[in-house]
Each structure stands twice: as structure tokens, then as C-alpha cells.
C-alpha atoms as a PDB file:
ATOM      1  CA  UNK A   1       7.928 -11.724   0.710  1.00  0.00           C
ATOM      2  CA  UNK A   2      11.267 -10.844  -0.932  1.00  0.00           C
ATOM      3  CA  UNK A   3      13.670 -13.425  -1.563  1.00  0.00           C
ATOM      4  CA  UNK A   4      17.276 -12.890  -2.636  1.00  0.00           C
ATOM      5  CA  UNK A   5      16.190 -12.789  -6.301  1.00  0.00           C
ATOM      6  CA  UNK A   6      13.217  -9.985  -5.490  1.00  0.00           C
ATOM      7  CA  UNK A   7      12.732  -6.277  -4.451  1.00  0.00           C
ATOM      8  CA  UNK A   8      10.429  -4.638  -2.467  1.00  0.00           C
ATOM      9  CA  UNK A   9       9.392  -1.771  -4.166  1.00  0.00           C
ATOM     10  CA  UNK A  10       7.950   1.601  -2.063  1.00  0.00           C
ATOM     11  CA  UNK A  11       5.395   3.784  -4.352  1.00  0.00           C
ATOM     12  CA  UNK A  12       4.073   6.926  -2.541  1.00  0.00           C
ATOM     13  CA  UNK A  13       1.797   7.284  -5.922  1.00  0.00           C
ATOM     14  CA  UNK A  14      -1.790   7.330  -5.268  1.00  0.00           C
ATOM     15  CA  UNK A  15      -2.551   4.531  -7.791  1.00  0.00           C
ATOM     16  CA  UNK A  16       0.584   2.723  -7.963  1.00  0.00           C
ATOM     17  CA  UNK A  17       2.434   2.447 -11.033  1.00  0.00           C
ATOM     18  CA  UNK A  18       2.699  -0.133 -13.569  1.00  0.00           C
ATOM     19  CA  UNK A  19       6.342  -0.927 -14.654  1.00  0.00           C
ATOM     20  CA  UNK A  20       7.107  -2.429 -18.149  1.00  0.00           C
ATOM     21  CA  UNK A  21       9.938  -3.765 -19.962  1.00  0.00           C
ATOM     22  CA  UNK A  22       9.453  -5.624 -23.374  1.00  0.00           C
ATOM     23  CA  UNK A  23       6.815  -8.262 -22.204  1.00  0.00           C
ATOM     24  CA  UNK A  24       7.536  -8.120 -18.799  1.00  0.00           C
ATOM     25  CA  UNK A  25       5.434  -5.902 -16.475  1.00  0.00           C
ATOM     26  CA  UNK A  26       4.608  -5.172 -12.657  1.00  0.00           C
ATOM     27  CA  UNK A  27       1.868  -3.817 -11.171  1.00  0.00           C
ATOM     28  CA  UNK A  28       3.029  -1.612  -7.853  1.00  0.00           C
ATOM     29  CA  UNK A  29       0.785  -0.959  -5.636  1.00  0.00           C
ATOM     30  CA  UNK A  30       0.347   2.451  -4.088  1.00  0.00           C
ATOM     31  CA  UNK A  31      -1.167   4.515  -1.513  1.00  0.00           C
ATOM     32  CA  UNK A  32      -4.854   3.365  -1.874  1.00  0.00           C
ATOM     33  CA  UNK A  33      -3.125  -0.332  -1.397  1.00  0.00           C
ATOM     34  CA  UNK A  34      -4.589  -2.432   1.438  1.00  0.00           C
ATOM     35  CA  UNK A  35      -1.701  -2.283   3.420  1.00  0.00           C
ATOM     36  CA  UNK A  36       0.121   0.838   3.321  1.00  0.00           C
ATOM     37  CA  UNK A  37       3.486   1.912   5.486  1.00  0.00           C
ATOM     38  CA  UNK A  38       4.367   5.309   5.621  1.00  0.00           C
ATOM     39  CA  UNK A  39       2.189   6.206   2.824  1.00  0.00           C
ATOM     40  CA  UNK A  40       3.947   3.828   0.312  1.00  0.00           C
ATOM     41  CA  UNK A  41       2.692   0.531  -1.268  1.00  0.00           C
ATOM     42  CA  UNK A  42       4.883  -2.299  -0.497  1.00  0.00           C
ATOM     43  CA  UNK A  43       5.528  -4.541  -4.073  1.00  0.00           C
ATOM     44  CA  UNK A  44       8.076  -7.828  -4.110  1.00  0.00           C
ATOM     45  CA  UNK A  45       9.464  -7.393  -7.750  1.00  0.00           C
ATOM     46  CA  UNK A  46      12.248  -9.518  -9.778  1.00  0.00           C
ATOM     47  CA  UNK A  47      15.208  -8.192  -8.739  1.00  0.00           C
ATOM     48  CA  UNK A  48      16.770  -8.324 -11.755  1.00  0.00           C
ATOM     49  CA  UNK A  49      13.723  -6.227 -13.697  1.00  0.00           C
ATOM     50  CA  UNK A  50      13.817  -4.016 -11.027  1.00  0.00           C
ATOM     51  CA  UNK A  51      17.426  -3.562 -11.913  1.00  0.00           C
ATOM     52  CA  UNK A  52      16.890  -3.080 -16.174  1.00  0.00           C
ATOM     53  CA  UNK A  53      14.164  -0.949 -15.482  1.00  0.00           C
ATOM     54  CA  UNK A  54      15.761   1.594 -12.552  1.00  0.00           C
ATOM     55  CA  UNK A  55      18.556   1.689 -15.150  1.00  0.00           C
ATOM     56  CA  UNK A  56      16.436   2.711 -18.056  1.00  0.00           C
ATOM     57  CA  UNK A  57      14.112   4.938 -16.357  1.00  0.00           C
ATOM     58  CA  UNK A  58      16.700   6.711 -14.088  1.00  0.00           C
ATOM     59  CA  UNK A  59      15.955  10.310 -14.852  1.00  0.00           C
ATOM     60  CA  UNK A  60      11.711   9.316 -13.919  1.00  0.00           C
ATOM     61  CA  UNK A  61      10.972  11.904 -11.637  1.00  0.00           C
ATOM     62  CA  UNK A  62       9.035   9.707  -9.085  1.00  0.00           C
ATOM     63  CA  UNK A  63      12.556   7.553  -8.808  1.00  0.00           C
ATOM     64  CA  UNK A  64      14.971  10.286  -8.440  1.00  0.00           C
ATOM     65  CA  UNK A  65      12.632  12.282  -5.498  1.00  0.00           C
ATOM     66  CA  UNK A  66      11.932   8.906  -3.115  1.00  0.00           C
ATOM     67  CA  UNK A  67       8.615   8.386  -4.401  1.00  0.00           C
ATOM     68  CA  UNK A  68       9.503   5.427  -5.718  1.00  0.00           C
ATOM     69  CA  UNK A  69      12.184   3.108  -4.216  1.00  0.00           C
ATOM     70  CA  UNK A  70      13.652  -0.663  -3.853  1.00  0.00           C
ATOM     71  CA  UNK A  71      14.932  -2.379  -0.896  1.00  0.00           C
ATOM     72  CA  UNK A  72      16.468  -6.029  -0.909  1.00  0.00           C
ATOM     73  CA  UNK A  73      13.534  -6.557   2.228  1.00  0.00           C
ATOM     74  CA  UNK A  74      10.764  -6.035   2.653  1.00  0.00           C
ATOM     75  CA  UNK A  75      11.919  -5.276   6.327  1.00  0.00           C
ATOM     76  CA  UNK A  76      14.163  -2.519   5.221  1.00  0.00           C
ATOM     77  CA  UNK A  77      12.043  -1.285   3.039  1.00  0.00           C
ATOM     78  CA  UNK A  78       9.052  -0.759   5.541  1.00  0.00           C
ATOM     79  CA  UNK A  79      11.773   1.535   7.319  1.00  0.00           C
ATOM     80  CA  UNK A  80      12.451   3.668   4.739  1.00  0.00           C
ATOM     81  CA  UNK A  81       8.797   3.924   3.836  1.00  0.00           C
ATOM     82  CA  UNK A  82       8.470   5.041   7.806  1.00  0.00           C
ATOM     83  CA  UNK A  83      11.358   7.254   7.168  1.00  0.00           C
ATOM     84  CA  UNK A  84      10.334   9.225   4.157  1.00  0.00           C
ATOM     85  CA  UNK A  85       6.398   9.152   5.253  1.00  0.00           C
ATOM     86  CA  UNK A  86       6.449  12.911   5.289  1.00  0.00           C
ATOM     87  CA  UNK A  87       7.733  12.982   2.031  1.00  0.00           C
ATOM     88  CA  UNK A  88       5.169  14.754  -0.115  1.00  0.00           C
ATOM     89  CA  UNK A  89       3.511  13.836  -3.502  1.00  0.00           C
ATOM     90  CA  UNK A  90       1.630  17.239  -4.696  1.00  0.00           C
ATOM     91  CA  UNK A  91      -1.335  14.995  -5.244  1.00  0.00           C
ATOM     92  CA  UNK A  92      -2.151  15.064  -1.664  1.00  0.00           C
ATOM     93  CA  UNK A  93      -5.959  15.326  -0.865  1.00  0.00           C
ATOM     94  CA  UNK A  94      -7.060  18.748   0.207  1.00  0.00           C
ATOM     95  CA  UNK A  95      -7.432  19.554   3.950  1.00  0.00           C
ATOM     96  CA  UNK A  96     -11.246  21.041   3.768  1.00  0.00           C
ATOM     97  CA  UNK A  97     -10.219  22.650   7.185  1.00  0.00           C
ATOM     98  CA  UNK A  98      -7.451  24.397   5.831  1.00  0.00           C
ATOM     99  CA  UNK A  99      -7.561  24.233   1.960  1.00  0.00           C
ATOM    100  CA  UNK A 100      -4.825  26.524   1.032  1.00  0.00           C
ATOM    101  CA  UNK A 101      -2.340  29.555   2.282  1.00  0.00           C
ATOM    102  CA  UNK A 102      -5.083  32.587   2.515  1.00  0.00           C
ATOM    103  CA  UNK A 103      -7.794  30.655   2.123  1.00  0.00           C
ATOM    104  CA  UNK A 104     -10.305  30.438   4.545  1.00  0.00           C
ATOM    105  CA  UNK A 105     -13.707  27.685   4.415  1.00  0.00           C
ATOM    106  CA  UNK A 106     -17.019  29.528   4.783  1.00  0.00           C
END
């Protein structure tokens, strides 16, 4: 549960994402998490590491497309995880039924 001193932290990764800083690290969880919303894992994160490590890592891809984000809730952020569940990856599972533009399953 996020308090006013944590995050909650959406990763649309499939295997999360572990953040370090010096010493400190956090484990996010991803899409293969337990409890998934939207497609994102749902990770409660020191605000304030949350903060150093956004700053330092601002130019990460998977932070500047959506695939990775922070809300001060964990309310808020289950919303934007609804909102930006058709948000792709490019590591999404094949569709056997449809693998790919031309191609056809025999």
C-alpha cells in the first residue's frame, strides 16, 4: 500500500525490472506478477528512490514510452495501468491464430 513517503510503480515488462541505486535496489514486478492491472505490475517503492532514480535514468526507454510509470497511489495508479492497457511492449506473445501480417497457420 503506498503511503505518502512511497510510489506505486506500473511495469508493462514481462519480468519486471529491478531498479538500483548505490546499495539500494527494488524489485518491480511485471506482467507475469500475481496480480496484474492493465497488463502492468503494481510495486509500492520509496518515494524518494523512485525520485533519484527517474532522474538518473530519464532517457530509459521503458520510462519515457509508459512502460514504466509512478503514481503517489496505488489507486491512481491502477487507473493509468487501465488506461494505457493497450499500450504495447513488442515482446508480446505471438497470436498462433494469426502470427503475423501475410502469414497464414497451416
Amino acid at each position: 500500500m503506498a503511503t505518502p513517503s512511497t510510489v506505486t510503480i506500473g511495469c508493462k515488462l514481462p519480468n519486471g525490472l529491478v531498479l538500483s541505486l548505490g546499495a539500494a535496489r527494488h524489485e518491480l514486478a511485471g506482467t507475469r506478477a500475481s496480480a496484474v492491472i492493465g497488463g502492468y505490475g503494481l510495486t509500492p517503492i520509496p518515494a524518494e528512490f523512485w525520485a533519484a532514480w527517474s532522474r538518473k535514468y530519464a532517457e530509459f526507454s521503458p520510462l519515457k514510452t509508459g512502460l514504466i510509470f509512478a503514481q503517489s497511489t496505488v489507486d491512481k495508479a491502477a487507473g493509468q495501468a487501465r488506461e494505457q492497457a493497450a499500450l504495447r511492449t513488442g515482446v508480446e506473445p505471438i497470436n498462433p491464430a494469426t502470427p503475423a501480417p501475410g502469414i497464414t497457420p497451416v
